[in-house]
C-alpha atoms as a PDB file:
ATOM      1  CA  UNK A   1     -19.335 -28.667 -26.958  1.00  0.00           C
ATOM      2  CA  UNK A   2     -19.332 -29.587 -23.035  1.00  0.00           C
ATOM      3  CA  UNK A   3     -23.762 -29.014 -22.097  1.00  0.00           C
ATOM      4  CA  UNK A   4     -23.801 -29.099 -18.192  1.00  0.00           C
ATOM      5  CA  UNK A   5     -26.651 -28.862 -16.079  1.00  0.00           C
ATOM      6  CA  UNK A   6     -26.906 -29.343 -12.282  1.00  0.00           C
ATOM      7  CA  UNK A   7     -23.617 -31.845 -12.295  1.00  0.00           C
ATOM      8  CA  UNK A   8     -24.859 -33.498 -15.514  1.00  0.00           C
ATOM      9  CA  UNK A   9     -22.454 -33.313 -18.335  1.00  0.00           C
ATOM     10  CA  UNK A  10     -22.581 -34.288 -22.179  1.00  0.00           C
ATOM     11  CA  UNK A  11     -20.331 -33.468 -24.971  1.00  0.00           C
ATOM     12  CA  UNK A  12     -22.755 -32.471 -27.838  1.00  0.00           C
ATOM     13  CA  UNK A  13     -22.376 -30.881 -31.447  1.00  0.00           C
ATOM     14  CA  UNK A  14     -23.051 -27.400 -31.078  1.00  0.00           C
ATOM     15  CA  UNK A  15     -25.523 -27.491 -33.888  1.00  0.00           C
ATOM     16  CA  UNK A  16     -28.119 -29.526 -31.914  1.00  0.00           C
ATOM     17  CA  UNK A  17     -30.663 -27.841 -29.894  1.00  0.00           C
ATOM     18  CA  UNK A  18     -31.121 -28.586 -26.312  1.00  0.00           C
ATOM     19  CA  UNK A  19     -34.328 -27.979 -24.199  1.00  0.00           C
ATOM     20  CA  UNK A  20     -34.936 -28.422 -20.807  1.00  0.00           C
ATOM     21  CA  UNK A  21     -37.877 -28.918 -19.290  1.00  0.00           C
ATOM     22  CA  UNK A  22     -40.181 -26.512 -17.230  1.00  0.00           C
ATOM     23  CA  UNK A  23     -39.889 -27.046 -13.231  1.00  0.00           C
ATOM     24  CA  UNK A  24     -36.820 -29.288 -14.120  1.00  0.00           C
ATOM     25  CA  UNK A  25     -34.665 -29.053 -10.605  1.00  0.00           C
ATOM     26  CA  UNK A  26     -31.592 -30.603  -9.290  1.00  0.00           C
ATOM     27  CA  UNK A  27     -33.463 -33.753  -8.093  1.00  0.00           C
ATOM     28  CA  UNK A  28     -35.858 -34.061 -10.931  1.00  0.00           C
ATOM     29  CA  UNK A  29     -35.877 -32.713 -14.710  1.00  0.00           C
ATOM     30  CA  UNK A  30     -35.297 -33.633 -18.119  1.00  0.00           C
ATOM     31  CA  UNK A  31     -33.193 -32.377 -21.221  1.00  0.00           C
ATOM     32  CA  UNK A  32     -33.329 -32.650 -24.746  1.00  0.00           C
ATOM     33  CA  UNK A  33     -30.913 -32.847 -26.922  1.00  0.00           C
ATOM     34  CA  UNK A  34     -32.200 -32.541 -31.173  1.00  0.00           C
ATOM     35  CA  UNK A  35     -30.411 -33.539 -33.640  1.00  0.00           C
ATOM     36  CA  UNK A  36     -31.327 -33.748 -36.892  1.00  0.00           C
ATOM     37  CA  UNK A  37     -35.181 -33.573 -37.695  1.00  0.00           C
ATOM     38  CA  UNK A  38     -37.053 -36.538 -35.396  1.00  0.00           C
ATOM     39  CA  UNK A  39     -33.913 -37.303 -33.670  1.00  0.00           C
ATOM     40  CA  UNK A  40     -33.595 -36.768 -29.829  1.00  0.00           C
ATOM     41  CA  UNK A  41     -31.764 -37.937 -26.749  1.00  0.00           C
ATOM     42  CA  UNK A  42     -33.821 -37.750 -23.425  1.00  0.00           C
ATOM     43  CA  UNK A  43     -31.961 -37.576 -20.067  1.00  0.00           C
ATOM     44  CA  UNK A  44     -34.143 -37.364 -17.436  1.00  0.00           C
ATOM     45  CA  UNK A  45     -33.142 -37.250 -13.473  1.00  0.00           C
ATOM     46  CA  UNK A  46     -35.110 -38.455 -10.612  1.00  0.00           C
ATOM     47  CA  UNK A  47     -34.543 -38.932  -6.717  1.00  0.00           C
ATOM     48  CA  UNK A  48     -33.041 -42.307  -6.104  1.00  0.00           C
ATOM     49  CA  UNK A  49     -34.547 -43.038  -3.182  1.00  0.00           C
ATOM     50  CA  UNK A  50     -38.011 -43.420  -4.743  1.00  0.00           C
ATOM     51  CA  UNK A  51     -36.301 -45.358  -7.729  1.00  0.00           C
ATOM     52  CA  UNK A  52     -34.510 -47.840  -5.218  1.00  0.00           C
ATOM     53  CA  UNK A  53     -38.233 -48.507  -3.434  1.00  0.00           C
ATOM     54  CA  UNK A  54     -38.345 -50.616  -6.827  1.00  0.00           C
ATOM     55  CA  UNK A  55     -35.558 -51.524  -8.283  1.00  0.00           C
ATOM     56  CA  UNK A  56     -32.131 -52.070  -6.257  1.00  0.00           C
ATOM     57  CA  UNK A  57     -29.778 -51.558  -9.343  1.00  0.00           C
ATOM     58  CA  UNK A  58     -30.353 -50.100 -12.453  1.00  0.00           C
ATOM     59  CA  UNK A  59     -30.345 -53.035 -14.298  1.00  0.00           C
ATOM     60  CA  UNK A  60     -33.280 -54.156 -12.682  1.00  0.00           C
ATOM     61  CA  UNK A  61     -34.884 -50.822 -14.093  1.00  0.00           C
ATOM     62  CA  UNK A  62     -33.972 -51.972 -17.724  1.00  0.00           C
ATOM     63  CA  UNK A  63     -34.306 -55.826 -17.259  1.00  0.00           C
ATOM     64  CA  UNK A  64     -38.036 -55.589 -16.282  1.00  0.00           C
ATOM     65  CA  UNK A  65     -38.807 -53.076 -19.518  1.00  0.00           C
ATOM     66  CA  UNK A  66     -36.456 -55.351 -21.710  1.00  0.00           C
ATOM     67  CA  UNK A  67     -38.575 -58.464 -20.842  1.00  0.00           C
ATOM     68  CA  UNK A  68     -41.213 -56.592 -21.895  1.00  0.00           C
ATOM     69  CA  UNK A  69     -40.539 -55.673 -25.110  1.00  0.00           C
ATOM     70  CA  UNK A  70     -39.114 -59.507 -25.319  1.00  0.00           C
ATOM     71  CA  UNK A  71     -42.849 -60.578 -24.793  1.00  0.00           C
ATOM     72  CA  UNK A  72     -44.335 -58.933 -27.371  1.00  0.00           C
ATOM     73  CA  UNK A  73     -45.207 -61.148 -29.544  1.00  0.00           C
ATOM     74  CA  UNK A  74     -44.869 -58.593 -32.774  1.00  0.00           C
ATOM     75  CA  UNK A  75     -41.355 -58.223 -31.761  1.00  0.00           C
ATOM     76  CA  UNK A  76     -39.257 -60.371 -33.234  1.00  0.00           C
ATOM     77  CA  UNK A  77     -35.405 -61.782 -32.758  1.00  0.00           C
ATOM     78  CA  UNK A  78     -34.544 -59.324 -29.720  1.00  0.00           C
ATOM     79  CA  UNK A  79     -30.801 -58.517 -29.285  1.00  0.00           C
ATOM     80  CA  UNK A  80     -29.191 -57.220 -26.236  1.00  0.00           C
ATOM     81  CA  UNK A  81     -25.616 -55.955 -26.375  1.00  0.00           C
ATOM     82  CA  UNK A  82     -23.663 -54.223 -23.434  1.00  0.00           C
ATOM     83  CA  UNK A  83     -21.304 -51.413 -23.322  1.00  0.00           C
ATOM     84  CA  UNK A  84     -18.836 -50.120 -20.824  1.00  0.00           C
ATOM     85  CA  UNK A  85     -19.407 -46.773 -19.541  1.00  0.00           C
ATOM     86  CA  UNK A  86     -15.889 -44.953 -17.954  1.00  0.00           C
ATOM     87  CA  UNK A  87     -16.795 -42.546 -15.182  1.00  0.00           C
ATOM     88  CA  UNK A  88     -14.130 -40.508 -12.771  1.00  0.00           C
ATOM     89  CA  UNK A  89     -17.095 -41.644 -10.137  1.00  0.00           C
ATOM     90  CA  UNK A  90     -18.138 -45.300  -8.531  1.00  0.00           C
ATOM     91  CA  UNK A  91     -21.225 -45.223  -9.819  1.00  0.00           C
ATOM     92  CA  UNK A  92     -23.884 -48.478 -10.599  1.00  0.00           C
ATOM     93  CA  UNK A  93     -24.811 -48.343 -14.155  1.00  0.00           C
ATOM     94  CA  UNK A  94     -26.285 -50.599 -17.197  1.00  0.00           C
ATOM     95  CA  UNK A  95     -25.394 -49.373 -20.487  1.00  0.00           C
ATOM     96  CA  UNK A  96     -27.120 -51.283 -23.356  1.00  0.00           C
ATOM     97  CA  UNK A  97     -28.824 -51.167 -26.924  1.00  0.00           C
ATOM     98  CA  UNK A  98     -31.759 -53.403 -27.843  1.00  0.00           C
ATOM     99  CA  UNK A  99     -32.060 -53.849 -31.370  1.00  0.00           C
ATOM    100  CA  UNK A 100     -35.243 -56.218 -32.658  1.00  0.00           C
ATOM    101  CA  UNK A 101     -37.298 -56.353 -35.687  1.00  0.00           C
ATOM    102  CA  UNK A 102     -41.231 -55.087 -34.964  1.00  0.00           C
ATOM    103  CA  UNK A 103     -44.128 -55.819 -36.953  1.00  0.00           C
ATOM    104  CA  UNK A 104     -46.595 -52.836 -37.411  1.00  0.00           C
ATOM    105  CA  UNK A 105     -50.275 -53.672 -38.308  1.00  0.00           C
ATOM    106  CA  UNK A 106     -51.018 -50.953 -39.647  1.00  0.00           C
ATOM    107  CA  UNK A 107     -49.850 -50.598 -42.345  1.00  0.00           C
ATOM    108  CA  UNK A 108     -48.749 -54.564 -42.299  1.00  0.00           C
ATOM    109  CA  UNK A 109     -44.755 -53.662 -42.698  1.00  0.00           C
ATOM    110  CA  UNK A 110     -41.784 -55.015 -40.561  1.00  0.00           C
ATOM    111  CA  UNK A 111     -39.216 -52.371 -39.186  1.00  0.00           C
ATOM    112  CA  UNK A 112     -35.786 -52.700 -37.651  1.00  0.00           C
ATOM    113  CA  UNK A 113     -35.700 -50.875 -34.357  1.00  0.00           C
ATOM    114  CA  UNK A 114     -33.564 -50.397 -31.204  1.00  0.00           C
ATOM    115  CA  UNK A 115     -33.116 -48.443 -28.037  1.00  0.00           C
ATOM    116  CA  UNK A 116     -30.365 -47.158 -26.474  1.00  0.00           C
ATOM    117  CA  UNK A 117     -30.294 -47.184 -22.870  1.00  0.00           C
ATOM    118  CA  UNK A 118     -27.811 -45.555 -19.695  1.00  0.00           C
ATOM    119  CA  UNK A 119     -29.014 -45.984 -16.059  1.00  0.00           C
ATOM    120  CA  UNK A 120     -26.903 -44.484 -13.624  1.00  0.00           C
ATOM    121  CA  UNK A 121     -27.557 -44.620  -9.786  1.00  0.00           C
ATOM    122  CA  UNK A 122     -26.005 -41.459  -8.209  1.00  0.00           C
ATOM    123  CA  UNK A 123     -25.858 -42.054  -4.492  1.00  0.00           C
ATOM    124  CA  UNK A 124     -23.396 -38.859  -3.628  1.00  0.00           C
ATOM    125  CA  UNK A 125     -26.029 -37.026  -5.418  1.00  0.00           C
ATOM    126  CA  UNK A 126     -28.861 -38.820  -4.239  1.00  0.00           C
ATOM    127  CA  UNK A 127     -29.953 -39.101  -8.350  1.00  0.00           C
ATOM    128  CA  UNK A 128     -31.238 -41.670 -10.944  1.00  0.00           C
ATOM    129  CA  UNK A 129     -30.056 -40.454 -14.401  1.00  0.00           C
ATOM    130  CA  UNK A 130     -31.693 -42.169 -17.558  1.00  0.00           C
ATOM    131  CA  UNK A 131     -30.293 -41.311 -21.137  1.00  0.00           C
ATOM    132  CA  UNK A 132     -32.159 -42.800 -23.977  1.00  0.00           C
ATOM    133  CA  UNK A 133     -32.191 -43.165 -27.459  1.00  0.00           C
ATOM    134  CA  UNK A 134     -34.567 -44.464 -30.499  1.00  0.00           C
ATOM    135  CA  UNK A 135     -34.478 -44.017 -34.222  1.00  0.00           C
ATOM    136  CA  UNK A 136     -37.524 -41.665 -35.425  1.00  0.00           C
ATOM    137  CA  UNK A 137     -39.831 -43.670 -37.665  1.00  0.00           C
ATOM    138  CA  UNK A 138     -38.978 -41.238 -40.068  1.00  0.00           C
ATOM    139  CA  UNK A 139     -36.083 -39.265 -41.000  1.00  0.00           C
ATOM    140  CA  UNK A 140     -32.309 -39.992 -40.457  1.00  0.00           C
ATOM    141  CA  UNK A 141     -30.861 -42.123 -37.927  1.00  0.00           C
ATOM    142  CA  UNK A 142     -28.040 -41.192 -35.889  1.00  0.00           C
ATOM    143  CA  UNK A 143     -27.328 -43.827 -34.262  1.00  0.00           C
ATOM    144  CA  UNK A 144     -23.626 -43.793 -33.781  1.00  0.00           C
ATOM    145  CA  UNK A 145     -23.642 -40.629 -33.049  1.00  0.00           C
ATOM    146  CA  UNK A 146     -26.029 -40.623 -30.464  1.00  0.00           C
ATOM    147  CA  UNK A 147     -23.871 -43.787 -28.700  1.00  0.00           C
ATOM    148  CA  UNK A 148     -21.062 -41.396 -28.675  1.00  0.00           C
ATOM    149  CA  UNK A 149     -23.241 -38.655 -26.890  1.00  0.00           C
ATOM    150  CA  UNK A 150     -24.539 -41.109 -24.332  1.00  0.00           C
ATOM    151  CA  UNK A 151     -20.739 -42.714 -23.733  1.00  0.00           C
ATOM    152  CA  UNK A 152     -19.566 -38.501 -22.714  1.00  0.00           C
ATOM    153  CA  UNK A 153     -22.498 -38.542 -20.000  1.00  0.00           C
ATOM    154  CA  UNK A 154     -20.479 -37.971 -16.772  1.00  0.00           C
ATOM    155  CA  UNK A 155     -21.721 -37.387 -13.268  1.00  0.00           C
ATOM    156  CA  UNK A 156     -20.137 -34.303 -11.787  1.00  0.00           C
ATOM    157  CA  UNK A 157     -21.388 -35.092  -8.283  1.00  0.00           C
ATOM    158  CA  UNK A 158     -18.796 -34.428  -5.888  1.00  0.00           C
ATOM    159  CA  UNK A 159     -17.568 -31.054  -6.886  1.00  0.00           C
END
């Protein structure tokens, strides 16, 4: 099922729920999109031209939170892997997942984790677009699935 919202597009299951935010507008917002219990994609919207004050491409966004997460020192054998994203539009984008191994404290356990990431910079639209992904701690992980929502996104900006 095609969700669209302000020129954002996804191709969803029609089972999951969606939510958008209150006061989300064209230039700022964010969606939710539920799928099975705990399991959520966020894409969230903001004007680029307070994004590009910081970061010039959007894999400056994601390198400085990746490095991060690499410095933790209760995360363990990080794993960055990058995907292709096809768009009708020239867009700047990074599309990654980061999958590491964490070590919780409390209780003293050691999880496998990983985020999903798309960062799109929208200049005809004047947008930055985020779409993110992570396993709930509990629950069912849908992990392919939610790759396969993220690849639809498209940017309908010049309609």
């Amino acid at each position: 099922m095609i969700f669209q919202i302000y020129g954002l597009q996804l191709d969803i299951p029609k089972e999951y729920k969606i939510i958008l935010w209150k006061d989300s507008v064209f230039y700022e917002g964010t969606v939710e999109v539920h799928g099975s219990v705990g399991n959520m994609i966020k894409m969230d919207w903001n004007d680029l031209t307070k994004i590009l004050q910081k970061y010039s491409s959007p894999e400056d966004f994601f390198k400085e939170n990746i490095e991060r997460i690499k410095e933790d020192p209760d995360i363990l054998d990080p794993k960055l892997e990058t995907y292709p994203w096809n768009s009708d539009q020239d867009h700047d984008y990074y599309f990654h997942k980061l999958s590491y191994r964490a070590v919780r404290k409390f209780p003293r356990k050691e999880i496998s984790d990983y985020i999903i990431g798309l960062g799109i910079f929208c200049k005809n639209s004047n947008r930055f677009i985020l779409l993110q992904y992570r396993p709930p701690e509990k629950g069912s992980d849908m992990g392919d699935k939610a790759l396969e929502i993220i690849k639809s996104f498209r940017c309908i900006c010049k309609e």
